[in-house]
Protein backbone atom coordinates (compact mmCIF):
# COMPACT_ATOMS: atom_id res chain seq x y z
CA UNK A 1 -6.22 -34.02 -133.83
CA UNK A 2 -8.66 -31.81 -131.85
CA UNK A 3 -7.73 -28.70 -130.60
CA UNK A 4 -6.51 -29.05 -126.87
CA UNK A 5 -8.30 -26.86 -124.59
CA UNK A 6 -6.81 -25.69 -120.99
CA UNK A 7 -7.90 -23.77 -117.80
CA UNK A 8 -6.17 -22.57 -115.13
CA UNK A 9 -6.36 -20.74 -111.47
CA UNK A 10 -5.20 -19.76 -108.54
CA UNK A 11 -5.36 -17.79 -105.11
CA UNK A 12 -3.27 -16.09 -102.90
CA UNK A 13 -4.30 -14.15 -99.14
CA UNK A 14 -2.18 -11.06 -98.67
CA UNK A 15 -1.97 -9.97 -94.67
CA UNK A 16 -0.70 -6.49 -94.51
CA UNK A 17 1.05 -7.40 -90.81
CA UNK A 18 2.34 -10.05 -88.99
CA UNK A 19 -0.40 -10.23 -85.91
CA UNK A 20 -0.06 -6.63 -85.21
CA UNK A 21 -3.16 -4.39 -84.96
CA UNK A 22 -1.80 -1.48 -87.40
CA UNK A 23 1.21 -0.36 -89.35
CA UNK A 24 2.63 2.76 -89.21
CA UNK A 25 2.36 4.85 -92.65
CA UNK A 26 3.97 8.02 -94.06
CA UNK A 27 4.01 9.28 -97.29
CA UNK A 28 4.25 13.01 -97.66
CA UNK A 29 1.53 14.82 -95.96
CA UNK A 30 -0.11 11.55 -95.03
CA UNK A 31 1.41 10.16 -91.83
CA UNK A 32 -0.63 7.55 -88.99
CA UNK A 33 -1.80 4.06 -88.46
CA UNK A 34 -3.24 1.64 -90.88
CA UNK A 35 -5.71 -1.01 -89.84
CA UNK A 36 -4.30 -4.57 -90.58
CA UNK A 37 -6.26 -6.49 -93.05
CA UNK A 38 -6.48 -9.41 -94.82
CA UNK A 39 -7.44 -9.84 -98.48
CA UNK A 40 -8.50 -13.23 -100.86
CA UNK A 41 -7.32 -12.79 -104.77
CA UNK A 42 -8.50 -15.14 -106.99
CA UNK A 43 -7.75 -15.85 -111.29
CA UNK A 44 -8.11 -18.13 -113.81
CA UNK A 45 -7.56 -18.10 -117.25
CA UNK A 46 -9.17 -20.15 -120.40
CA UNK A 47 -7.81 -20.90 -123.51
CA UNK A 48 -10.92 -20.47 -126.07
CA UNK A 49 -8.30 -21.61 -129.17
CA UNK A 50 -4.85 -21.43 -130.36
CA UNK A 51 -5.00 -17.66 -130.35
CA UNK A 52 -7.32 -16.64 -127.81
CA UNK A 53 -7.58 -16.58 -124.25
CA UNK A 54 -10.33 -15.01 -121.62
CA UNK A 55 -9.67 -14.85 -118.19
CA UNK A 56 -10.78 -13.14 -114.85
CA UNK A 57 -9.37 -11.74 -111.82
CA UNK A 58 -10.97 -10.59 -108.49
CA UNK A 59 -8.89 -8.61 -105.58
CA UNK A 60 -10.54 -9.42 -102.24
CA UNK A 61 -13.15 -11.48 -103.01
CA UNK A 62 -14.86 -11.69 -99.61
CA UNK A 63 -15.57 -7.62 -99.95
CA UNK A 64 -13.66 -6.86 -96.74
CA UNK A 65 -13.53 -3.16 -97.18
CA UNK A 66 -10.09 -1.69 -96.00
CA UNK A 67 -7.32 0.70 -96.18
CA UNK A 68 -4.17 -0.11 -97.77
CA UNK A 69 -2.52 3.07 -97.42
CA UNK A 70 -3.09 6.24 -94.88
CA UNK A 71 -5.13 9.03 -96.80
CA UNK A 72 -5.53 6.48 -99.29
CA UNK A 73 -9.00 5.51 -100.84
CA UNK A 74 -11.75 2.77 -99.22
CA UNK A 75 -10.63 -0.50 -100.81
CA UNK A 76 -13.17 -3.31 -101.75
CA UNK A 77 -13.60 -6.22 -104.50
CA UNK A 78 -12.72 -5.20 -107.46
CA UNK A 79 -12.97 -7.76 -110.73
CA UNK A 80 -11.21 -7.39 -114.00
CA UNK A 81 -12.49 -9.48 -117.47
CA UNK A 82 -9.85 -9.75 -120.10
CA UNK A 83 -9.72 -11.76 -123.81
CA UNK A 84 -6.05 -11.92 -125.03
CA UNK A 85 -5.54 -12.18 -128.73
CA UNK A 86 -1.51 -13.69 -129.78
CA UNK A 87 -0.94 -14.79 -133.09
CA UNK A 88 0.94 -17.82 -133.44
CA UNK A 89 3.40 -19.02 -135.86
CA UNK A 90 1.67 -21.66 -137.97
């Protein structure tokens, strides 16, 4: 029987508020607003064989730069590669 092969996905949009303009923040010395955004993750995953699987994940895909946190860093896509190795039981 051949070896079945399978791939995967999915999304999800994160909104920081609900309709508002900002969000208050605090967090020790860093206390004000921060700008309401909305983000568009993406994944998916393929199995190469029984043991091995690649897959790939980008945070905000559309490259809407923004601030998740006040005094916190410039936030913009970011994408991740990753091959997972797990032996199975034969």
């Amino acid at each position: 029987m051949p070896e079945r092969r399978t791939i995967g996905g999915g999304s999800a949009v994160h909104c920081s508020t609900d309709g508002w303009d900002s969000f208050p923040w605090q967090a020790g010395i860093y206390v004000g607003p921060v700008a309401s955004y909305g983000v568009l993750d993406v994944n998916g995953t393929y199995r190469l064989t029984k043991d091995i699987t690649v897959g790939a994940d980008v945070a905000n895909l559309l490259n809407d730069d923004h601030y998740e946190a006040f005094g916190g860093d410039l936030l913009g896509r970011r994408a991740l590669v990753h091959v997972t190795y797990s032996r199975r039981s034969r």
